[in-house]
PDB file of N, CA and C in Angstrom:
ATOM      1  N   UNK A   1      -6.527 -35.034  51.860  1.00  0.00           N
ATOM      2  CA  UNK A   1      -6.128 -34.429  50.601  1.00  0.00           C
ATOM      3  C   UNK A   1      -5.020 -33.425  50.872  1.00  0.00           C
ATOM      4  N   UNK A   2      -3.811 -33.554  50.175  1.00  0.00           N
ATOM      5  CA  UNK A   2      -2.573 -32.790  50.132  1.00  0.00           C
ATOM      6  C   UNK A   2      -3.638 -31.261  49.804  1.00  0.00           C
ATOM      7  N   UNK A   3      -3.083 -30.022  50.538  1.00  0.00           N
ATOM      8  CA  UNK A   3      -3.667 -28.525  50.002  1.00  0.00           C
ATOM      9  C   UNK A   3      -2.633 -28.203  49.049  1.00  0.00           C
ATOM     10  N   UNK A   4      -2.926 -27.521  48.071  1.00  0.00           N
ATOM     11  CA  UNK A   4      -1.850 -27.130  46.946  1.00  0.00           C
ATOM     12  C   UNK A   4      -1.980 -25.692  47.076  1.00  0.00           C
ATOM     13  N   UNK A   5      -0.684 -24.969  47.372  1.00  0.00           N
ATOM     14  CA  UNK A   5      -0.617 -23.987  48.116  1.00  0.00           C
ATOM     15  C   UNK A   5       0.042 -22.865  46.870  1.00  0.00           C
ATOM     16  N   UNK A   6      -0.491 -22.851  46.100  1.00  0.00           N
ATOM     17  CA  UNK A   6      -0.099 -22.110  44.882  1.00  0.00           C
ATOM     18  C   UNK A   6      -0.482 -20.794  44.752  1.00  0.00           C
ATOM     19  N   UNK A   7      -0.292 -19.446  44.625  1.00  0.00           N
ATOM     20  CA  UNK A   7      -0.939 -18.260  44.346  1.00  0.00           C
ATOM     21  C   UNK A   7      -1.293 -18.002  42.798  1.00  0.00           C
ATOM     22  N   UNK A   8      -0.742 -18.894  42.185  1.00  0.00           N
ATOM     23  CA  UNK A   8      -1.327 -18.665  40.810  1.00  0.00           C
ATOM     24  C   UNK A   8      -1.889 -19.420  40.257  1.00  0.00           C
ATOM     25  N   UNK A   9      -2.929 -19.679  39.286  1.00  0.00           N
ATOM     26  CA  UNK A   9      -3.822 -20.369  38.833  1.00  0.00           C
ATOM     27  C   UNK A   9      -3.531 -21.975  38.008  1.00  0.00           C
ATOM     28  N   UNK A  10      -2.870 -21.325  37.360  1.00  0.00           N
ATOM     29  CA  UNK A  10      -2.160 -22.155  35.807  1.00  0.00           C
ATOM     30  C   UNK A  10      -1.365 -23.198  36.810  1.00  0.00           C
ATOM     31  N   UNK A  11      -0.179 -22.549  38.099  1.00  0.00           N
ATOM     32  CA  UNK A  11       0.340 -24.037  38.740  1.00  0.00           C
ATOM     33  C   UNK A  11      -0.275 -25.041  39.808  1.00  0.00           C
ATOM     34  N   UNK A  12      -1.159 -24.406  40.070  1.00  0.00           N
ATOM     35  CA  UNK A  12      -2.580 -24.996  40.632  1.00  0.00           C
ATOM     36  C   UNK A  12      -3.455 -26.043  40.221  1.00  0.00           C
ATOM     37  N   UNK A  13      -3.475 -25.652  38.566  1.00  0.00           N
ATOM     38  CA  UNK A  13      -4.072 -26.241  37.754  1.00  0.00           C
ATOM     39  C   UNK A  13      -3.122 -27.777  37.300  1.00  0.00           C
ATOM     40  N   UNK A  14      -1.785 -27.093  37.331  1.00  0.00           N
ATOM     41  CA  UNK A  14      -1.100 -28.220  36.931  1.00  0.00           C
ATOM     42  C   UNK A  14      -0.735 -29.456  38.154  1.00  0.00           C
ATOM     43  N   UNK A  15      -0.872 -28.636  39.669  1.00  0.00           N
ATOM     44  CA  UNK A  15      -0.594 -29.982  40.500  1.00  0.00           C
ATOM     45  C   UNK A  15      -2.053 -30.695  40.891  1.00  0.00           C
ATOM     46  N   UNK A  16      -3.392 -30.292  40.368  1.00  0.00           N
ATOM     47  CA  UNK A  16      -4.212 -30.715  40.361  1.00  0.00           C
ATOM     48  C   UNK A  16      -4.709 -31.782  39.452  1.00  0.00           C
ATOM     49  N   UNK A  17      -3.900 -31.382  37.887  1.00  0.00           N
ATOM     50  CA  UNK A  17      -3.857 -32.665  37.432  1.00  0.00           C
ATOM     51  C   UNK A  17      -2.990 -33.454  37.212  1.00  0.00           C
ATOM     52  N   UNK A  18      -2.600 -33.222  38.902  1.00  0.00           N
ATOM     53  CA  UNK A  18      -0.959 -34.424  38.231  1.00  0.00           C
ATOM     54  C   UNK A  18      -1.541 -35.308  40.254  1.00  0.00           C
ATOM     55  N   UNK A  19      -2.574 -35.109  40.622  1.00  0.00           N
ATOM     56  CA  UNK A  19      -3.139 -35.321  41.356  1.00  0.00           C
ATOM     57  C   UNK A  19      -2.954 -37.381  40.999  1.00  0.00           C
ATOM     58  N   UNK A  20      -2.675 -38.266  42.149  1.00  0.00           N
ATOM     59  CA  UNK A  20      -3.421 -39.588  41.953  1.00  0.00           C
ATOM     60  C   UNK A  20      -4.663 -40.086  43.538  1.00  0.00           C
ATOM     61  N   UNK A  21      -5.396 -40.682  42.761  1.00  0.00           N
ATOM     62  CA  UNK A  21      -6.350 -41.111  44.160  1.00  0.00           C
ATOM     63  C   UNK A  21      -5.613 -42.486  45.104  1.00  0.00           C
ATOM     64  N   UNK A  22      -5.955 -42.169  45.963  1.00  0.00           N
ATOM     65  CA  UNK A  22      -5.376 -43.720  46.968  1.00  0.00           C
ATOM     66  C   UNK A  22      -6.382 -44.237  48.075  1.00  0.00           C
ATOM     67  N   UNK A  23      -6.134 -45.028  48.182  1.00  0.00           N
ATOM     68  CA  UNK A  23      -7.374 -45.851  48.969  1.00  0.00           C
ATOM     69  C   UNK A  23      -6.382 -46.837  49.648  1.00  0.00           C
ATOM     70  N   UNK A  24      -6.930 -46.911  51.367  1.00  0.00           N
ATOM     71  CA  UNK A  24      -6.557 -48.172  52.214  1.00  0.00           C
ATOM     72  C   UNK A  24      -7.618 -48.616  52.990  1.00  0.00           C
ATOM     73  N   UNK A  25      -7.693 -49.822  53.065  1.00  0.00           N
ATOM     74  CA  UNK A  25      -9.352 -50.914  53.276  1.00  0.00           C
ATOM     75  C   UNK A  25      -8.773 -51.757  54.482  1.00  0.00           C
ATOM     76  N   UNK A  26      -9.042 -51.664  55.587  1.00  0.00           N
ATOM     77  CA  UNK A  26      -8.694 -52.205  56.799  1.00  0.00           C
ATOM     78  C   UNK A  26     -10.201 -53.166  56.702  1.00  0.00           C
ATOM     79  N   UNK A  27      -9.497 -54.563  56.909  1.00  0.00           N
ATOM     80  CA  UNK A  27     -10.521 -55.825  56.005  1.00  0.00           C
ATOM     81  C   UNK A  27     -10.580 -56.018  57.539  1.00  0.00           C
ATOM     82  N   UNK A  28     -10.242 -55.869  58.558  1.00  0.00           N
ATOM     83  CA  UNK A  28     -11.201 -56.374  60.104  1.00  0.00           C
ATOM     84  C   UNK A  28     -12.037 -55.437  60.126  1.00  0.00           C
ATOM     85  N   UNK A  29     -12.190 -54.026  60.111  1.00  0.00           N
ATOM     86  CA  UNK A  29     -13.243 -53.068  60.785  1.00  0.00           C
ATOM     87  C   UNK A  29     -14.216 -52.758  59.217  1.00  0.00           C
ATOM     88  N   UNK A  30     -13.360 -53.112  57.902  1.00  0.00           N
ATOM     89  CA  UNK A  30     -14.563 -53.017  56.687  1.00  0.00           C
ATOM     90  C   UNK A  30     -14.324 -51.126  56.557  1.00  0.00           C
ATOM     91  N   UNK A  31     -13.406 -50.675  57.237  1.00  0.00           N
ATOM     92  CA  UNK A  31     -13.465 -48.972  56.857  1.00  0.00           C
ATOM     93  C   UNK A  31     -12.075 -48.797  55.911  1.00  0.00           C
ATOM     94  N   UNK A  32     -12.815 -48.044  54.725  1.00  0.00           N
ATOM     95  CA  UNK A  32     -12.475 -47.973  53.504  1.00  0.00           C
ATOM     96  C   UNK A  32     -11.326 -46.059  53.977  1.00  0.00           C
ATOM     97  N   UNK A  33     -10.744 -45.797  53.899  1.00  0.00           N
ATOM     98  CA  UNK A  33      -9.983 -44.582  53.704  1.00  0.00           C
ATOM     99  C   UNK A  33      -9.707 -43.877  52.667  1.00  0.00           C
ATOM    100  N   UNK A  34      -9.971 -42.850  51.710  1.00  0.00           N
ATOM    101  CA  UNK A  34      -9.348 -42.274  50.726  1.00  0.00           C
ATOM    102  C   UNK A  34      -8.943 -41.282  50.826  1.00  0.00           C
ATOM    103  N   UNK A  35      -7.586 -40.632  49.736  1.00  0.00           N
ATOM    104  CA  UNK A  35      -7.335 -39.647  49.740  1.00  0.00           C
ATOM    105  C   UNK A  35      -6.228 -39.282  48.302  1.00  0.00           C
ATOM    106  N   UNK A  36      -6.064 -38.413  48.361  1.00  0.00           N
ATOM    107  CA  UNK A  36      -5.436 -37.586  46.586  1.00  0.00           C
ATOM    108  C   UNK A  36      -3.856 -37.481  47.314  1.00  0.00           C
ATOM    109  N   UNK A  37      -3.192 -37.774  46.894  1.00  0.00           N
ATOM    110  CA  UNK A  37      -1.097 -37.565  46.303  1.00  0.00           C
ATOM    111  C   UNK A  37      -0.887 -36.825  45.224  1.00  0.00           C
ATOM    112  N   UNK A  38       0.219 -35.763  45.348  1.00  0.00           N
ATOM    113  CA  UNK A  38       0.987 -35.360  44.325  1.00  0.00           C
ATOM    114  C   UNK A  38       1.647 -36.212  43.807  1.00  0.00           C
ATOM    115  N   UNK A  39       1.624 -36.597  42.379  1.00  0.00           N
ATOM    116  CA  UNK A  39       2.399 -37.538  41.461  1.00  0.00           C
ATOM    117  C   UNK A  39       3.188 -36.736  41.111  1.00  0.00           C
ATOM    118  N   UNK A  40       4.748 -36.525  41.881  1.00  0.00           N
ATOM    119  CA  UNK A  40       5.627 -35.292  41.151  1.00  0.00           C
ATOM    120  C   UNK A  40       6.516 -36.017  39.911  1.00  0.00           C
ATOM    121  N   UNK A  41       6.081 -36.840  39.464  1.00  0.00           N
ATOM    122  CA  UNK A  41       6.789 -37.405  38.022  1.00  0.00           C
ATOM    123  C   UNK A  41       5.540 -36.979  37.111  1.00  0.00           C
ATOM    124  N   UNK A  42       4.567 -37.316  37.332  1.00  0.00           N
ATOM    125  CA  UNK A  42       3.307 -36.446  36.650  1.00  0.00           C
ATOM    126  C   UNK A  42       3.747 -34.441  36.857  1.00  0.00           C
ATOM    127  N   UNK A  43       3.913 -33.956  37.597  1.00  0.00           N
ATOM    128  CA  UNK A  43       3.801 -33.095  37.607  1.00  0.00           C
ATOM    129  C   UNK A  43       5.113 -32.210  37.308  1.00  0.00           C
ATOM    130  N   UNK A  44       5.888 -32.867  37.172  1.00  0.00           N
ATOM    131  CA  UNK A  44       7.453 -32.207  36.428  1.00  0.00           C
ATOM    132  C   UNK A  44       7.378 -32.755  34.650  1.00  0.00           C
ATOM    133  N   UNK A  45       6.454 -33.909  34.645  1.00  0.00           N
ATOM    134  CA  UNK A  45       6.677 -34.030  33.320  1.00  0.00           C
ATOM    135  C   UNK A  45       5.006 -32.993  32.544  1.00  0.00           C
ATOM    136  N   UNK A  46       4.182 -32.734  33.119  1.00  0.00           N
ATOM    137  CA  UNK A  46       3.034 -31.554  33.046  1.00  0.00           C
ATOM    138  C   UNK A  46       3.945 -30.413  32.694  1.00  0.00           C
ATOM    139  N   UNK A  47       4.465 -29.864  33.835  1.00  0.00           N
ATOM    140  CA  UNK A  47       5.694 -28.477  33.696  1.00  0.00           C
ATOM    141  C   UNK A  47       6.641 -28.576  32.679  1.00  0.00           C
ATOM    142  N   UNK A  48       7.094 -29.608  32.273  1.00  0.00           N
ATOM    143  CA  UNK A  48       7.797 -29.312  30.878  1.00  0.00           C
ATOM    144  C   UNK A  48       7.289 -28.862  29.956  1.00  0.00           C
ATOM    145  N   UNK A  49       6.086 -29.641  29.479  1.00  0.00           N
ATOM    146  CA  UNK A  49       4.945 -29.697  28.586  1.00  0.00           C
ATOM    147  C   UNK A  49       4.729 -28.201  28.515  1.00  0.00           C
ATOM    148  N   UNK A  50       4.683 -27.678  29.552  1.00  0.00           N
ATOM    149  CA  UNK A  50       3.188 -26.641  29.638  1.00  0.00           C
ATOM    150  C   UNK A  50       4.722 -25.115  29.365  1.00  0.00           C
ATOM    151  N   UNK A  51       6.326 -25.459  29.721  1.00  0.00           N
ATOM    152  CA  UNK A  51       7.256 -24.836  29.117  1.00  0.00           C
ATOM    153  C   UNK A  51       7.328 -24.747  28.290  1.00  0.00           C
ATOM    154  N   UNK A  52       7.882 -26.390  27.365  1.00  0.00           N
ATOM    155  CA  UNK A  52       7.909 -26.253  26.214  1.00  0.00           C
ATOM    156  C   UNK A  52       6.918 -25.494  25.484  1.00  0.00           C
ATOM    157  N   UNK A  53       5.581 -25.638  25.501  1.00  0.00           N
ATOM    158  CA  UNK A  53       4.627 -24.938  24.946  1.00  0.00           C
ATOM    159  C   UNK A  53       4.661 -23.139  25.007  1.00  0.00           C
ATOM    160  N   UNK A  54       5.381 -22.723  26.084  1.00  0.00           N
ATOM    161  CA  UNK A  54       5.269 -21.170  26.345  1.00  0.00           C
ATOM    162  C   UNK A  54       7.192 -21.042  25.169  1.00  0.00           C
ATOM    163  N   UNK A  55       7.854 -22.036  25.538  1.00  0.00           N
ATOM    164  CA  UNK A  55       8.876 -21.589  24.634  1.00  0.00           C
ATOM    165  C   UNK A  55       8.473 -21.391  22.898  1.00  0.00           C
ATOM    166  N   UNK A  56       7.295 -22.549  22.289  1.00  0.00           N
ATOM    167  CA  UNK A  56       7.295 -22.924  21.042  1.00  0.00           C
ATOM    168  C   UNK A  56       6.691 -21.291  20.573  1.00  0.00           C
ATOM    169  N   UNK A  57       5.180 -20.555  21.331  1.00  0.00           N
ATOM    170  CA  UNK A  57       4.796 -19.816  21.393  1.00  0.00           C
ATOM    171  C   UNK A  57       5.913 -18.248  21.522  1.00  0.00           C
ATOM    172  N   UNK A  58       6.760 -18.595  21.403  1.00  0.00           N
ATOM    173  CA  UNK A  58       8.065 -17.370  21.939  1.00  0.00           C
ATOM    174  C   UNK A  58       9.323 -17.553  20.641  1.00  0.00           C
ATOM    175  N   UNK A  59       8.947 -18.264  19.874  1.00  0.00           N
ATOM    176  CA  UNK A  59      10.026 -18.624  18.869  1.00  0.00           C
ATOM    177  C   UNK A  59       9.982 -17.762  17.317  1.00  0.00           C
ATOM    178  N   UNK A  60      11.129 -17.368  17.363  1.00  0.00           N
ATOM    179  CA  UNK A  60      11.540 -16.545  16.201  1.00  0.00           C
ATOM    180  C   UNK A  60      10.437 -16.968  15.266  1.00  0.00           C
ATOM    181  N   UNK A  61      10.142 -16.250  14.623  1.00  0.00           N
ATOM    182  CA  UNK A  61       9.207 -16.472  13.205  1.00  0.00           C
ATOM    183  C   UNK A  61       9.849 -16.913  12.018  1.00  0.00           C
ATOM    184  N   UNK A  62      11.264 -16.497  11.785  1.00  0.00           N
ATOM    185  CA  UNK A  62      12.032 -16.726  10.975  1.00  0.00           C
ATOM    186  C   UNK A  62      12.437 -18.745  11.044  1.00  0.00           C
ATOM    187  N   UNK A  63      12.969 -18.710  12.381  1.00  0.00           N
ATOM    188  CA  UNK A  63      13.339 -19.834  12.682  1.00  0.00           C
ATOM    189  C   UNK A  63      12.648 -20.336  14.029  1.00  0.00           C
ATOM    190  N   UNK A  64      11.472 -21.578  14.019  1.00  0.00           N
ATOM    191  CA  UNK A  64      10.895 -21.453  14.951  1.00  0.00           C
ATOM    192  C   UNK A  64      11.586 -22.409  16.194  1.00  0.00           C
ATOM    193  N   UNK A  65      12.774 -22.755  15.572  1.00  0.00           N
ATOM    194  CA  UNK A  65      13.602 -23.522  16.642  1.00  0.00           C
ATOM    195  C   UNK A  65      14.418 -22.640  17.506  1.00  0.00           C
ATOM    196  N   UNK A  66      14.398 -21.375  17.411  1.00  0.00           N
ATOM    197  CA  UNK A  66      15.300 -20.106  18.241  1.00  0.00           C
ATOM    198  C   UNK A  66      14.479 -19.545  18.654  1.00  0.00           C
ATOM    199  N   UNK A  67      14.684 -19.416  20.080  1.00  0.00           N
ATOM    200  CA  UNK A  67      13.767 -18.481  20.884  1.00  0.00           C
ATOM    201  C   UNK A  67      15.408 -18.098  21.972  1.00  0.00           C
ATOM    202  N   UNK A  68      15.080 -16.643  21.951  1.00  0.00           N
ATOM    203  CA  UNK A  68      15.747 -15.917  22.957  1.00  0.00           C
ATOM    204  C   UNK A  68      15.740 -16.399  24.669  1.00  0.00           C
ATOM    205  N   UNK A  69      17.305 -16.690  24.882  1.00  0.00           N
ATOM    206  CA  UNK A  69      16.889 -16.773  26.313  1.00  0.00           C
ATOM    207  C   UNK A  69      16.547 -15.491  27.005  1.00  0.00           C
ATOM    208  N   UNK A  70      16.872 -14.287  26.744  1.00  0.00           N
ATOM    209  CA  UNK A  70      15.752 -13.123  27.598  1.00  0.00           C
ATOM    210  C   UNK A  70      14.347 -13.548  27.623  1.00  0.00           C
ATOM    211  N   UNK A  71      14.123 -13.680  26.012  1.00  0.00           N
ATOM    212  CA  UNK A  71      12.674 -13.606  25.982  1.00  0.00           C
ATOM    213  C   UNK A  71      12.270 -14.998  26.324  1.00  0.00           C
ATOM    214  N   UNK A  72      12.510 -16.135  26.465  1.00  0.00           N
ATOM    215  CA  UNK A  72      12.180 -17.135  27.361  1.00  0.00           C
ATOM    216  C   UNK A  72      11.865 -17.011  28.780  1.00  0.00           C
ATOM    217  N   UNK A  73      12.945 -16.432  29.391  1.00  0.00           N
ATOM    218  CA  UNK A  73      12.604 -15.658  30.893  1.00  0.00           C
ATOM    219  C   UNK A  73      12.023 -15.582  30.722  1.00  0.00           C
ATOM    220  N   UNK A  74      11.927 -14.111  30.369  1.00  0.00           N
ATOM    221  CA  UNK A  74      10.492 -13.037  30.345  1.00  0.00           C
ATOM    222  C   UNK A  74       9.006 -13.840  30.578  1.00  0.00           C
ATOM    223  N   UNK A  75       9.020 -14.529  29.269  1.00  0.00           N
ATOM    224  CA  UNK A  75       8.025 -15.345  29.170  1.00  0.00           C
ATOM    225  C   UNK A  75       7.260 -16.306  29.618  1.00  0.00           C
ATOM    226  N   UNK A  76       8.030 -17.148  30.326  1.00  0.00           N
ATOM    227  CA  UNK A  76       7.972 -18.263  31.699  1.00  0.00           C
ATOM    228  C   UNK A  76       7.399 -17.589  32.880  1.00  0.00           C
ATOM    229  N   UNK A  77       8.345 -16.332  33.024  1.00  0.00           N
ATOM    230  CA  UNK A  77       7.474 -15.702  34.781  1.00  0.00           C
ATOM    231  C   UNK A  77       6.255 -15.151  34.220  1.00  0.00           C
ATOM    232  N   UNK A  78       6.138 -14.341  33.276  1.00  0.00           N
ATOM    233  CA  UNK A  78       4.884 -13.787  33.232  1.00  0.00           C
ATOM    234  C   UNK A  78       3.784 -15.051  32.946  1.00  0.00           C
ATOM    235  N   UNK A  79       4.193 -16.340  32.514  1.00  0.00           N
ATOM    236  CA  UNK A  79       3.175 -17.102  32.134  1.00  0.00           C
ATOM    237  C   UNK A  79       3.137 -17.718  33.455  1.00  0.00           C
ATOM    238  N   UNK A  80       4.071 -18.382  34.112  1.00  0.00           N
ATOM    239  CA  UNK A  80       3.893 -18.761  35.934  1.00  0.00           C
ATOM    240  C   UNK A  80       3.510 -17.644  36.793  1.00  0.00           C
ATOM    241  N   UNK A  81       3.365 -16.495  36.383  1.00  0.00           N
ATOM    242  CA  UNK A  81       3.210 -15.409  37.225  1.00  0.00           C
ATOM    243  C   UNK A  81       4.043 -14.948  38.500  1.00  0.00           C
ATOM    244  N   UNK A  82       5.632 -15.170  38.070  1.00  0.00           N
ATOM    245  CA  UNK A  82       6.712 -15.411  38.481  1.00  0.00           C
ATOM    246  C   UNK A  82       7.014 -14.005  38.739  1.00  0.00           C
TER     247      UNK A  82
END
């Protein structure tokens, strides 16, 4: 199993479920092998998701399609714990 070497929770969480299982079966000895991969197309398309969502949450009230790039920063590290 890949260790996911993250200090913060939330990106931990996200390369855990971007996790796939794998298996190799050596058919002379009958011994089965498993183990977990980072799916980093799973896990860059998770990190958008989980952006977009901290941007939608950060958007003008007036207009919820404008959100500040300060306050986007801002908002991203404190939510990655950046």
């Amino acid at each position: 199993m890949q260790a996911i070497n993250s200090t913060h929770p939330k990106i931990k969480a996200l390369a855990t479920r971007a996790m796939d299982f794998k298996e190799s079966s050596d058919h002379c000895t009958g011994k089965t092998e498993t183990w977990t991969e980072i799916n980093f197309d799973t896990f860059a398309r998770l990190m958008i998701e989980e952006c977009i969502g901290v941007a939608g949450k950060n958007a003008q009230p007036s207009d919820p399609d404008l959100v500040s790039i300060d306050t986007l920063k801002s908002a991203l590290r404190t939510h990655f714990g950046l």
